[in-house]
Protein backbone atom coordinates (compact mmCIF):
# COMPACT_ATOMS: atom_id res chain seq x y z
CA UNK A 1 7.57 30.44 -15.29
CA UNK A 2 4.76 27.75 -16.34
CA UNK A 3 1.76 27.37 -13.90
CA UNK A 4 1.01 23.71 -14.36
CA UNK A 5 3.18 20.58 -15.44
CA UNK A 6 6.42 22.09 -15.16
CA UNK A 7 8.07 19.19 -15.95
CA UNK A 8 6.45 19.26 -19.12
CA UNK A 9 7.77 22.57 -20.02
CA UNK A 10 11.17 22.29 -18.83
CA UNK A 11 11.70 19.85 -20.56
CA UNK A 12 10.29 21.55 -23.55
CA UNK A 13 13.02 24.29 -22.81
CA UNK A 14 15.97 21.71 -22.75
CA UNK A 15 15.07 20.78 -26.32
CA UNK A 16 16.21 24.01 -27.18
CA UNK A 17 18.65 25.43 -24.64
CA UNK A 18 20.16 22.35 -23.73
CA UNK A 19 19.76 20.61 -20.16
CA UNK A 20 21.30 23.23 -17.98
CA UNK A 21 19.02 26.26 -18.40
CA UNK A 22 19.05 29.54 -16.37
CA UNK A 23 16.35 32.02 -15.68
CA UNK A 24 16.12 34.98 -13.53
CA UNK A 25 12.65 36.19 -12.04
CA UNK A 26 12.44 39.21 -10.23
CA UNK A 27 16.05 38.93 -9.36
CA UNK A 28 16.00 35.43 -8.16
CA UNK A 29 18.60 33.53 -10.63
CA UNK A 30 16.74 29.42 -11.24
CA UNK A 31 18.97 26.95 -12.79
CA UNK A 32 16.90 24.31 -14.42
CA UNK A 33 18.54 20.81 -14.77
CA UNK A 34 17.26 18.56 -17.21
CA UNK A 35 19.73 15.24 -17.39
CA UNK A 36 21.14 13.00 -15.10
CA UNK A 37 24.40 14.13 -16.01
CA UNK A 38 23.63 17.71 -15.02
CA UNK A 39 22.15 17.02 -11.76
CA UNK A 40 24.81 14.67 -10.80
CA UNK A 41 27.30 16.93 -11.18
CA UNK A 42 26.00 19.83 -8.98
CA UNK A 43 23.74 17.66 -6.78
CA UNK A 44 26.09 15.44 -5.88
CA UNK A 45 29.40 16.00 -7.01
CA UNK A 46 29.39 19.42 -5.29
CA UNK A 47 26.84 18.83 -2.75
CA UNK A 48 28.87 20.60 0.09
CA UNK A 49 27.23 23.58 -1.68
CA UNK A 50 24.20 22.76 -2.92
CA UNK A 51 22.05 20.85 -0.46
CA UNK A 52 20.40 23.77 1.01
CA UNK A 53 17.00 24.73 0.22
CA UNK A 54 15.45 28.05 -0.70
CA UNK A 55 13.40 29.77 2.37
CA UNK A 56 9.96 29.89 1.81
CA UNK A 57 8.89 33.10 4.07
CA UNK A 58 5.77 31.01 4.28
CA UNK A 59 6.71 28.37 6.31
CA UNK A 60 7.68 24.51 6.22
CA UNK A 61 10.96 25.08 7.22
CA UNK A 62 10.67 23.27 9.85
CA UNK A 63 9.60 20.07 8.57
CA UNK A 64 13.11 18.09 7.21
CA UNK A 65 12.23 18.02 3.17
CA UNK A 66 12.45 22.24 3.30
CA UNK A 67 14.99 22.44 6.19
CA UNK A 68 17.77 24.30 5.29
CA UNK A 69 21.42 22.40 5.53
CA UNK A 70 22.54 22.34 9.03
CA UNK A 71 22.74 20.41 11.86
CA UNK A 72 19.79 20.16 13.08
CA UNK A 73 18.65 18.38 9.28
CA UNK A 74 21.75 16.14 9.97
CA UNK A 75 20.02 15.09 12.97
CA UNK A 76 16.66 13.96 11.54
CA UNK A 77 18.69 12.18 8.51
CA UNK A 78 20.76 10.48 11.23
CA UNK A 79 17.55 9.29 13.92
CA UNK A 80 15.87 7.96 10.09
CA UNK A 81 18.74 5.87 8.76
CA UNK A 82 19.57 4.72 12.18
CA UNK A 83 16.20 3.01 12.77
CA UNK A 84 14.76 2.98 9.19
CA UNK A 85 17.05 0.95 6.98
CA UNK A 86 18.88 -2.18 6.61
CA UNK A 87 18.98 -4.69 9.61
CA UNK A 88 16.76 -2.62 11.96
CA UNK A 89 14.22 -1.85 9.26
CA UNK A 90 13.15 -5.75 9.36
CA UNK A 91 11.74 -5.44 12.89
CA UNK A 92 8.86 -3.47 11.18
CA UNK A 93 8.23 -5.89 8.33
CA UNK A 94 5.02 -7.86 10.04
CA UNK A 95 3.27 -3.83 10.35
CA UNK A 96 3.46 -3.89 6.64
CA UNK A 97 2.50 -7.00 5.81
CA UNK A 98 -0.39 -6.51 8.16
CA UNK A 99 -1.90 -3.18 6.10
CA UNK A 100 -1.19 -4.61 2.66
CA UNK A 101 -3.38 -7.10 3.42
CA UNK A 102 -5.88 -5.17 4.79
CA UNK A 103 -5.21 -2.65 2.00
CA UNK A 104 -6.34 -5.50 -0.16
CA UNK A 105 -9.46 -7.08 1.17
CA UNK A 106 -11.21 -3.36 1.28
CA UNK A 107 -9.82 -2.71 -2.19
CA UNK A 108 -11.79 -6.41 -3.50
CA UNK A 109 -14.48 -5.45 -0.92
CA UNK A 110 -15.61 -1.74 -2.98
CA UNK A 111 -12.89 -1.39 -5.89
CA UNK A 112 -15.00 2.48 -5.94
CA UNK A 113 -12.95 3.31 -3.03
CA UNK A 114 -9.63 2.68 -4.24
CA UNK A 115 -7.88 5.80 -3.62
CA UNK A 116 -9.47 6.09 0.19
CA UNK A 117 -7.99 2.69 0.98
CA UNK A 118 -4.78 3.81 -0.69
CA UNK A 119 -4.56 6.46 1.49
CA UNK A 120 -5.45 4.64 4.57
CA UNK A 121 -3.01 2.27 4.19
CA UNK A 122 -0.23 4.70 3.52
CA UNK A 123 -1.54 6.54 6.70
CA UNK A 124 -1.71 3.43 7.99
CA UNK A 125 1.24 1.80 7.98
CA UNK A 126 3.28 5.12 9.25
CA UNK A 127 1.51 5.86 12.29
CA UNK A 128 2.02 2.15 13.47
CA UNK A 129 5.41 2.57 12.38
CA UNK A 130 6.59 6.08 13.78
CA UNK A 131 4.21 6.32 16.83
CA UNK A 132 2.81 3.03 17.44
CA UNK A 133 -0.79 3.81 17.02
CA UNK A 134 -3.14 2.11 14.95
CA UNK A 135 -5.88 4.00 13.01
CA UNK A 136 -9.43 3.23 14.35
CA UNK A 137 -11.45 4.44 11.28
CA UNK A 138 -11.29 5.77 7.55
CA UNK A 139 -11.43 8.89 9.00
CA UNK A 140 -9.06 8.36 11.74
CA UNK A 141 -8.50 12.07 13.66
CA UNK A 142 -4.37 11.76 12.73
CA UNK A 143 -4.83 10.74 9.01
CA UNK A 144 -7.24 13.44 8.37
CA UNK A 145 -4.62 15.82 9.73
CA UNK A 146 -1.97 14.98 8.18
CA UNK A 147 -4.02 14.92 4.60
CA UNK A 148 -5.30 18.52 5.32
CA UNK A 149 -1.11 19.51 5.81
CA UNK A 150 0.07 17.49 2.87
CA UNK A 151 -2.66 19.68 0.72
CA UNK A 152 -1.21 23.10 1.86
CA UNK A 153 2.75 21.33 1.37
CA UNK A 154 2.08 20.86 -2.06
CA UNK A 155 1.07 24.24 -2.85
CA UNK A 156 3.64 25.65 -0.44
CA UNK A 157 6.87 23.90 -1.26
CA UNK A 158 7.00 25.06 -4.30
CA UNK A 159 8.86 28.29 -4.83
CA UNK A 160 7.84 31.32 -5.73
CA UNK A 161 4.30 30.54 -5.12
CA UNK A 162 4.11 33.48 -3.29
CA UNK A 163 4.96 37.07 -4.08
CA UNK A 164 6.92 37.83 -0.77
CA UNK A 165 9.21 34.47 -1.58
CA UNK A 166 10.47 36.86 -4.32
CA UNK A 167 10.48 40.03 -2.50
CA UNK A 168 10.48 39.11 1.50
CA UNK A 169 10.24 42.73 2.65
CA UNK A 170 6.39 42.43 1.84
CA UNK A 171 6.18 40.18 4.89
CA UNK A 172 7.02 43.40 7.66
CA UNK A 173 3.57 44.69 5.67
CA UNK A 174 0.97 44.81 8.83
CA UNK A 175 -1.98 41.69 7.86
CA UNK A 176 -4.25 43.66 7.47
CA UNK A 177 -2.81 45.51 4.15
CA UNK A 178 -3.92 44.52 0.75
CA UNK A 179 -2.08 41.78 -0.66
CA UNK A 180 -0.76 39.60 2.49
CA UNK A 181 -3.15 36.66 2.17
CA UNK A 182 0.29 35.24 2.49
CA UNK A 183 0.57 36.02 6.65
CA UNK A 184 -2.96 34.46 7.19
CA UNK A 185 -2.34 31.89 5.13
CA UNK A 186 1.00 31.09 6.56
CA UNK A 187 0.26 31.35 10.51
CA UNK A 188 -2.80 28.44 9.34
CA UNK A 189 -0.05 26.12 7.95
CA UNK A 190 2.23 26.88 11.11
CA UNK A 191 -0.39 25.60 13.33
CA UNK A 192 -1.55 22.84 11.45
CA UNK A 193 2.05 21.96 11.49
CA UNK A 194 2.71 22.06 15.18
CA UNK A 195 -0.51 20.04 15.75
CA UNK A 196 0.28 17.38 13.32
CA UNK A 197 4.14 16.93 14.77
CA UNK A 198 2.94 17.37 18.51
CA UNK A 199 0.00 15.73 18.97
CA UNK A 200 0.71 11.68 17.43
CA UNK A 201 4.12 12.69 19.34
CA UNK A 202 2.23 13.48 22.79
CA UNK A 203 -0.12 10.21 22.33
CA UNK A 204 3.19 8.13 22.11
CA UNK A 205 4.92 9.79 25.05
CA UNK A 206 1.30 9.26 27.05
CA UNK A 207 0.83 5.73 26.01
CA UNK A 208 4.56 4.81 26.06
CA UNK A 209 3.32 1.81 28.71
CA UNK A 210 0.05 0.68 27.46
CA UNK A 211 -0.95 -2.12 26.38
CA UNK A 212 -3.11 -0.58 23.33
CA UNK A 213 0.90 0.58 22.17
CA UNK A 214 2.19 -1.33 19.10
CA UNK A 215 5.46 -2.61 19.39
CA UNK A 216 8.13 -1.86 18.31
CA UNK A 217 8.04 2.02 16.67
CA UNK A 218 10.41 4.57 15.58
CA UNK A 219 9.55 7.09 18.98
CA UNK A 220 9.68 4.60 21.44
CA UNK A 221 12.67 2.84 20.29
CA UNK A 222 14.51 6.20 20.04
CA UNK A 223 13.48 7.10 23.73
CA UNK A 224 14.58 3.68 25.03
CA UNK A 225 18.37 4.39 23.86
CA UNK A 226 17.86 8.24 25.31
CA UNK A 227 18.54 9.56 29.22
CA UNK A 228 15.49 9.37 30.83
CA UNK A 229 14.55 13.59 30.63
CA UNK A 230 15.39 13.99 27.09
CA UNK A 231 16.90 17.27 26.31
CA UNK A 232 14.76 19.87 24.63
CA UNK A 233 16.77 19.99 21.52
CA UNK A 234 16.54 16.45 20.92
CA UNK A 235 12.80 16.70 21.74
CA UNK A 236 12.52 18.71 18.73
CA UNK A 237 14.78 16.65 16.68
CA UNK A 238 12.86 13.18 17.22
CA UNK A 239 9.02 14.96 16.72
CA UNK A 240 10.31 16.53 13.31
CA UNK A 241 12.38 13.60 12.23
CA UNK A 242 8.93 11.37 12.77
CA UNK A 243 6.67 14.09 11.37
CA UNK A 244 8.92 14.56 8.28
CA UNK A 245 8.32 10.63 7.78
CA UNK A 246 4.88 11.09 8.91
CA UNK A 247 4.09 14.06 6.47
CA UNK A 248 6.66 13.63 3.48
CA UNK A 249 6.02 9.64 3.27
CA UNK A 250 2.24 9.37 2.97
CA UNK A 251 1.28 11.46 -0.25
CA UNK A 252 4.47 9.88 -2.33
CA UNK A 253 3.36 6.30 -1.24
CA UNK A 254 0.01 7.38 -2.40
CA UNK A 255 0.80 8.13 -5.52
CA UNK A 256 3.16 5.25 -6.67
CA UNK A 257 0.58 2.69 -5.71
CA UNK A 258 -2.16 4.78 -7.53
CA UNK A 259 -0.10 4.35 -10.31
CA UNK A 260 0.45 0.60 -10.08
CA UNK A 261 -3.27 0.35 -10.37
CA UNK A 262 -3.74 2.04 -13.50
CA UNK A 263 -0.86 1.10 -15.05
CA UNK A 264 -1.37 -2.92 -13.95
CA UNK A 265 -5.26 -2.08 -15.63
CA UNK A 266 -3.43 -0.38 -18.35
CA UNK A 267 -0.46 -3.23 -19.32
CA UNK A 268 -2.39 -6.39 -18.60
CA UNK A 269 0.63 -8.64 -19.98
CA UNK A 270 2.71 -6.96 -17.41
CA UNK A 271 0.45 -7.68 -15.10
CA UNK A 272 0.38 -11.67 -16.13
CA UNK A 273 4.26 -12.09 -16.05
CA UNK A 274 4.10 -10.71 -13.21
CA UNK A 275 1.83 -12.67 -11.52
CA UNK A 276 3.19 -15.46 -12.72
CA UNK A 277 6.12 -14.75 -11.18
CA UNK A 278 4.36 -14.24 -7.47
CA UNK A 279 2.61 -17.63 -7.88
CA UNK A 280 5.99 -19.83 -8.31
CA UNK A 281 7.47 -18.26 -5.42
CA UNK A 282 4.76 -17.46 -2.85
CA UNK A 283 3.17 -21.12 -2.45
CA UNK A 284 1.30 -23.19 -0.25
CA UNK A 285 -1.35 -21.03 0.59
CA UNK A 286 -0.03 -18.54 2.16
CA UNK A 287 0.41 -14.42 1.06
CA UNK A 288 3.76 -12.51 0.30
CA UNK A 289 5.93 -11.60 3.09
CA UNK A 290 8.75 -8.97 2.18
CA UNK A 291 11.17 -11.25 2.75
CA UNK A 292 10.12 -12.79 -0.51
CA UNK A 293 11.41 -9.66 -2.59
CA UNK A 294 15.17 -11.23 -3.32
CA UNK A 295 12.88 -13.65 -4.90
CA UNK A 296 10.73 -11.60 -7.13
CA UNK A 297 13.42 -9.49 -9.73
CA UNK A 298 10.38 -8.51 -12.36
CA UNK A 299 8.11 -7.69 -9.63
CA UNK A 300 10.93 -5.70 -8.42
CA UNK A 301 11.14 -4.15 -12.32
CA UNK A 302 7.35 -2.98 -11.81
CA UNK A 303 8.02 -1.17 -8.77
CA UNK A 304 11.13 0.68 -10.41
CA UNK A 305 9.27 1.07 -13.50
CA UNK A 306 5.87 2.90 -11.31
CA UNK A 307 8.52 5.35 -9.52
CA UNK A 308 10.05 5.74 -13.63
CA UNK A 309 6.96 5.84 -15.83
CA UNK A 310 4.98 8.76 -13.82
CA UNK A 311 7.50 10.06 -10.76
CA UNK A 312 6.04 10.81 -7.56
CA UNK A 313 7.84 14.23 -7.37
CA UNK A 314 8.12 15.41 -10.97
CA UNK A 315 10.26 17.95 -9.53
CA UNK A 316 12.05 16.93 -6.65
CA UNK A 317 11.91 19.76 -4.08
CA UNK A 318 14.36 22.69 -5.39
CA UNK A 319 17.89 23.17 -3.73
CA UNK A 320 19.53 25.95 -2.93
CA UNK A 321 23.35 26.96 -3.70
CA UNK A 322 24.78 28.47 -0.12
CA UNK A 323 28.07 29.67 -2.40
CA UNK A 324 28.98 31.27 -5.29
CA UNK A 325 30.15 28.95 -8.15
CA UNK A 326 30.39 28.97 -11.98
CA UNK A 327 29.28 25.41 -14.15
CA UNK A 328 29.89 25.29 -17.79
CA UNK A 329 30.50 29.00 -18.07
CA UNK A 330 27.28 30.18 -16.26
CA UNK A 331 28.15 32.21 -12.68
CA UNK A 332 25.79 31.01 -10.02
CA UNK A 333 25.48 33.29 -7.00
CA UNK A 334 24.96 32.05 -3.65
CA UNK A 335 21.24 31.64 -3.72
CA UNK A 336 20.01 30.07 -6.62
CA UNK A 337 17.46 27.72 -6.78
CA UNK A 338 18.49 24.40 -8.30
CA UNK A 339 16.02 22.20 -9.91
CA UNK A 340 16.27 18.85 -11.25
CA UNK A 341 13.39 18.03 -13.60
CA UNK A 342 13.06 14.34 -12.13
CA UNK A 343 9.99 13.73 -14.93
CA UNK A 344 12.98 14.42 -17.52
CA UNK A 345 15.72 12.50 -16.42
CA UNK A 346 13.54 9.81 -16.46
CA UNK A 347 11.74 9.86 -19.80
CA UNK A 348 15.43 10.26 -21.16
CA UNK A 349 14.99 8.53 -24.70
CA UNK A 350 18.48 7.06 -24.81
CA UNK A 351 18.68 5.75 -21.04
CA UNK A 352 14.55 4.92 -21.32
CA UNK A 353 13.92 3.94 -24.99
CA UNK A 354 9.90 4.25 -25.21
CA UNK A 355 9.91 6.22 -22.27
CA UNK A 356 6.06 7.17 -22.31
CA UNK A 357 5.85 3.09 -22.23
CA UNK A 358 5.62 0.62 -18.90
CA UNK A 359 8.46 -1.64 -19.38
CA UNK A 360 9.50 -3.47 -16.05
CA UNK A 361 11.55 -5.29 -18.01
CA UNK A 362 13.84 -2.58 -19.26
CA UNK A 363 15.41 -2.95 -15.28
CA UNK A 364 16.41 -6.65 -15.70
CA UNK A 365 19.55 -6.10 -17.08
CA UNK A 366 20.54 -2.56 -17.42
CA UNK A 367 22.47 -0.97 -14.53
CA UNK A 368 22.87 2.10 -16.19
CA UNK A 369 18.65 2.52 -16.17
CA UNK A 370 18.71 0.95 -12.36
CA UNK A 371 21.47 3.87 -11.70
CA UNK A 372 19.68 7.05 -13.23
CA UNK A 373 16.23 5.84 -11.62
CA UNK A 374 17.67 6.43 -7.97
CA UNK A 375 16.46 10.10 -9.32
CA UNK A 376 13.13 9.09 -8.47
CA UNK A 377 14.10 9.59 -4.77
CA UNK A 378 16.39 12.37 -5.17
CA UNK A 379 20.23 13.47 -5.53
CA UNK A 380 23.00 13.83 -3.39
CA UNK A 381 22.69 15.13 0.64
CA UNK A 382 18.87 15.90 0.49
CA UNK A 383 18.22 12.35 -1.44
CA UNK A 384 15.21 10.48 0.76
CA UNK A 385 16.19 8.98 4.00
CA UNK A 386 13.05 7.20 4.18
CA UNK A 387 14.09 5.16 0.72
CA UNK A 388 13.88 1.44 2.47
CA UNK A 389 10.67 2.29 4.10
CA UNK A 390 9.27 3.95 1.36
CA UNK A 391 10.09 0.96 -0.69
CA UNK A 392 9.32 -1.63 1.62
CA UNK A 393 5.75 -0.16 1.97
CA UNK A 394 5.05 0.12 -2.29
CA UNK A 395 6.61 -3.43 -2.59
CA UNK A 396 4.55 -5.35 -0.37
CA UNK A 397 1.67 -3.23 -1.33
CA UNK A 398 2.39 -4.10 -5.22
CA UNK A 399 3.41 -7.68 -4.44
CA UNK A 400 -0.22 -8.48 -2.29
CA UNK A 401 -2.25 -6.89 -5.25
CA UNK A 402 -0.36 -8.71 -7.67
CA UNK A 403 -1.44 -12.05 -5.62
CA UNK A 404 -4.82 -11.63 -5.02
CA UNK A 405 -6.23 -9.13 -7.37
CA UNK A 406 -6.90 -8.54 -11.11
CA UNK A 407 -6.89 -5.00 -12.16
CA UNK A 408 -8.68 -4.36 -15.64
CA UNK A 409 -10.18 -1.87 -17.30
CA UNK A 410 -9.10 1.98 -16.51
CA UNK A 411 -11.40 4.69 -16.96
CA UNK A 412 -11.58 8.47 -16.09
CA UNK A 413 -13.90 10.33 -14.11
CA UNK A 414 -16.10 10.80 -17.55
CA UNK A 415 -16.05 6.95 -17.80
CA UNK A 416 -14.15 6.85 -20.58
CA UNK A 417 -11.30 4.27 -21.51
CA UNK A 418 -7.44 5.05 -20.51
CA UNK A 419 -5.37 5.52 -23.65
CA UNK A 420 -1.40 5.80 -23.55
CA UNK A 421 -2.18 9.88 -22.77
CA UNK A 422 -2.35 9.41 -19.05
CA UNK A 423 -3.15 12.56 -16.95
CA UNK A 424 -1.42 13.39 -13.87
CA UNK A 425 -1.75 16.62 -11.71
CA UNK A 426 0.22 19.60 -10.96
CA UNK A 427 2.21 20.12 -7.48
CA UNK A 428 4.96 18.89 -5.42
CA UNK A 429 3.40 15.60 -5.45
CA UNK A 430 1.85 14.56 -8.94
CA UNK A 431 -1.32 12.07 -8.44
CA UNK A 432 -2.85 10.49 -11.81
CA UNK A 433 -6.24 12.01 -12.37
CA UNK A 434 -9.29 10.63 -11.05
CA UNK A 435 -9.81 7.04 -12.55
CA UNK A 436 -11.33 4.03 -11.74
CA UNK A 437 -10.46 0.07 -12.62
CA UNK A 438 -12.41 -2.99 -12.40
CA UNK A 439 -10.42 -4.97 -9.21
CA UNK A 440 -11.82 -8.79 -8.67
CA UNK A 441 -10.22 -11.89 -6.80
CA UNK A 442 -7.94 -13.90 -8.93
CA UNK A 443 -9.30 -17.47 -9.26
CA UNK A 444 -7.62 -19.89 -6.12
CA UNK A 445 -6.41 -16.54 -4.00
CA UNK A 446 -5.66 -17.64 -0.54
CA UNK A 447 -7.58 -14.66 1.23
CA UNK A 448 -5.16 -15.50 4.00
């Protein structure tokens, strides 16, 4: 199996082999799906079967995005869309309006620290959201956490990273014995785990009544509608449904509005029609409020196109089958891993023409493109339940730059200029490389 871009390779493979390929390592049978069609039809069509995930002996399970199929998952997805989307999910519009715009002025304050105030604001905007707390610094004690977890997710979601994933009767093998790195390795992600889903969790419950609380968030409001001495079991469910948000939502959110950035400096006539189309709606002074987004269908089309043009998770996370079933003549035992290559699917030639390309515009009027790119956020059962958040926070993100800012000039860490070869990293969650933009006010901005 390939080491670094995956994606790449896969879809390399489906050239050849056509976009259902299978693979066996060490005994552990990997179906690789590389179309929409494909992944439809196992990820969703017959998702009573294949919504598990595979069991990564070192750790994560806990967390919602590797929890296998079973209630206690339905519980988080349930607690998420109850408070996170439609009607209620307006309640915590202001909170994001608030950190694009302070997002913003530090970005035109030092455009060098564009990714730290990226990451800020994604860290940002979740802890006010989930817990009610508001970050005090750039180095806040709760976003450093949660960075120093997301680093170890994205090596250890993916499977197979380890030996003993393959062959799990290395992990009764005492610590000390040559070769299990794995059980040190995995007891340091357990606990930096439990700390990063206890602690923001404990601050809430502490400061449920103070007046340094922001109001409303996801714990609080979930306690409200619960019995006063909350049973342990939905203890657990509400700190890991808020952690998974906490942990899963930050690094993706990261990412897509990296990628605005370069590809706004990249596509400057995107960037003008764009603009153009932020200035006739949001007037009078004032700076965009989410509830302009009906408003704003090609600003929409960039957002669509950033989660298209470089996907957040190249990969999804893998599923698992939990039955034995046979598709187009292959038999697929209980067990095997199921991946969609998301980076595929959505550099498809004949859905995407000029994939490699930012087109917004290709969105306007094309409901077959707006279907296939609900890929970027998964398939079937284990498809994000964070989606309106998620989106909510990249739009008004994307919609504030687009107001205030303009973003020229991309260059790499060896300073020199961006071509259509962009570079993006390997892992669960695929960052561009290191680059850096010129970002100045836009003549007239309201600095509201």
């Amino acid at each position: 199996m390939p080491k670094t871009h995956e994606w790449k390779t896969f879809a390399q493979w489906a050239k050849t082999y056509g976009d259902c390929v299978y693979v066996n390592v060490l005994g552990q049978p990997i179906v690789i799906l590389d179309s929409f069609a494909a992944a439809n039809d196992l990820l969703k069509q017959r998702s009573a079967i294949y919504s598990s995930r595979p069991r990564l002996v070192t750790g994560f399970t806990q967390s919602m995005a590797l929890s296998p199929y079973s209630a206690r998952f339905l519980s988080f997805r349930r607690l998420i869309h109850k408070e996170l989307s439609g009607n209620s999910l307006q309640k915590y519009w202001p909170l994001h309006e608030d950190e694009s715009r302070l997002l913003i002025k530090k970005v035109l304050l030092d455009p060098s620290l564009l990714l730290d105030s990226i990451r800020n604001y994604a860290g940002s905007v979740i802890l006010r959201v989930m817990y009610g707390y508001q970050t005090a610094s750039e180095d806040d004690k709760f976003v450093v956490m949660a960075e120093k977890l997301l680093a170890a997710f994205s090596i250890g979601s993916q499977p197979r990273v380890w030996l003993v994933d393959i062959l799990p009767w290395l992990r009764h093998l005492p610590s000390w014995f040559p070769g299990t790195e794995f059980k040190r390795t995995a007891a340091r992600w357990r606990q930096l785990q439990m700390e990063v889903a206890e602690v923001p969790f404990n601050w809430t419950v502490a400061n449920k009544d103070s007046p340094d609380m922001i109001r409303p968030n996801f714990v609080t409001t979930i306690l409200s509608q619960s019995p006063d001495v909350l049973p342990e079991e939905d203890r657990q469910h509400l700190i890991w449904a808020a952690t998974s948000l906490f942990g899963g939502g930050t690094d993706t959110t990261v990412s897509a509005i990296s990628s605005f950035f370069l590809a706004m400096a990249m596509y400057p006539e995107v960037q003008s029609r764009a603009q153009a189309e932020v200035d006739k709606v949001v007037t009078g002074g004032r700076l965009p409020r989410l509830s302009d987004r009906p408003n704003l269908p090609y600003v929409e089309c960039v957002m669509q196109e950033v989660l298209r043009w470089n996907p957040v998770e190249p990969l999804g996370i893998p599923h698992m089958s939990t039955k034995d079933d046979v598709y187009r003549d292959y038999h697929l035992p209980a067990g095997t891993i199921i991946i969609a290559n998301i980076w595929s699917i959505l550099h498809d030639p004949i859905v995407f023409p000029d994939p490699h390309e930012f087109r917004p515009e290709r969105f306007l009027n094309d409901k077959r493109a707006v279907e296939v790119n609900t890929s970027a956020f998964g398939f079937g059962r284990r498809s994000c339940p964070g989606v309106y958040f998620a989106e909510a926070s990249m739009f008004i993100a994307i919609c504030t730059a687009l107001s205030q800012c303009n973003i020229s000039n991309p260059t790499n860490s060896r300073g020199q200029k961006i071509g259509k070869d962009v570079e993006y990293q390997t892992g669960t969650v695929s960052h561009p490389q290191e680059f850096s933009c010129n970002i100045t006010p836009r003549a007239g901005t309201s600095g509201e």
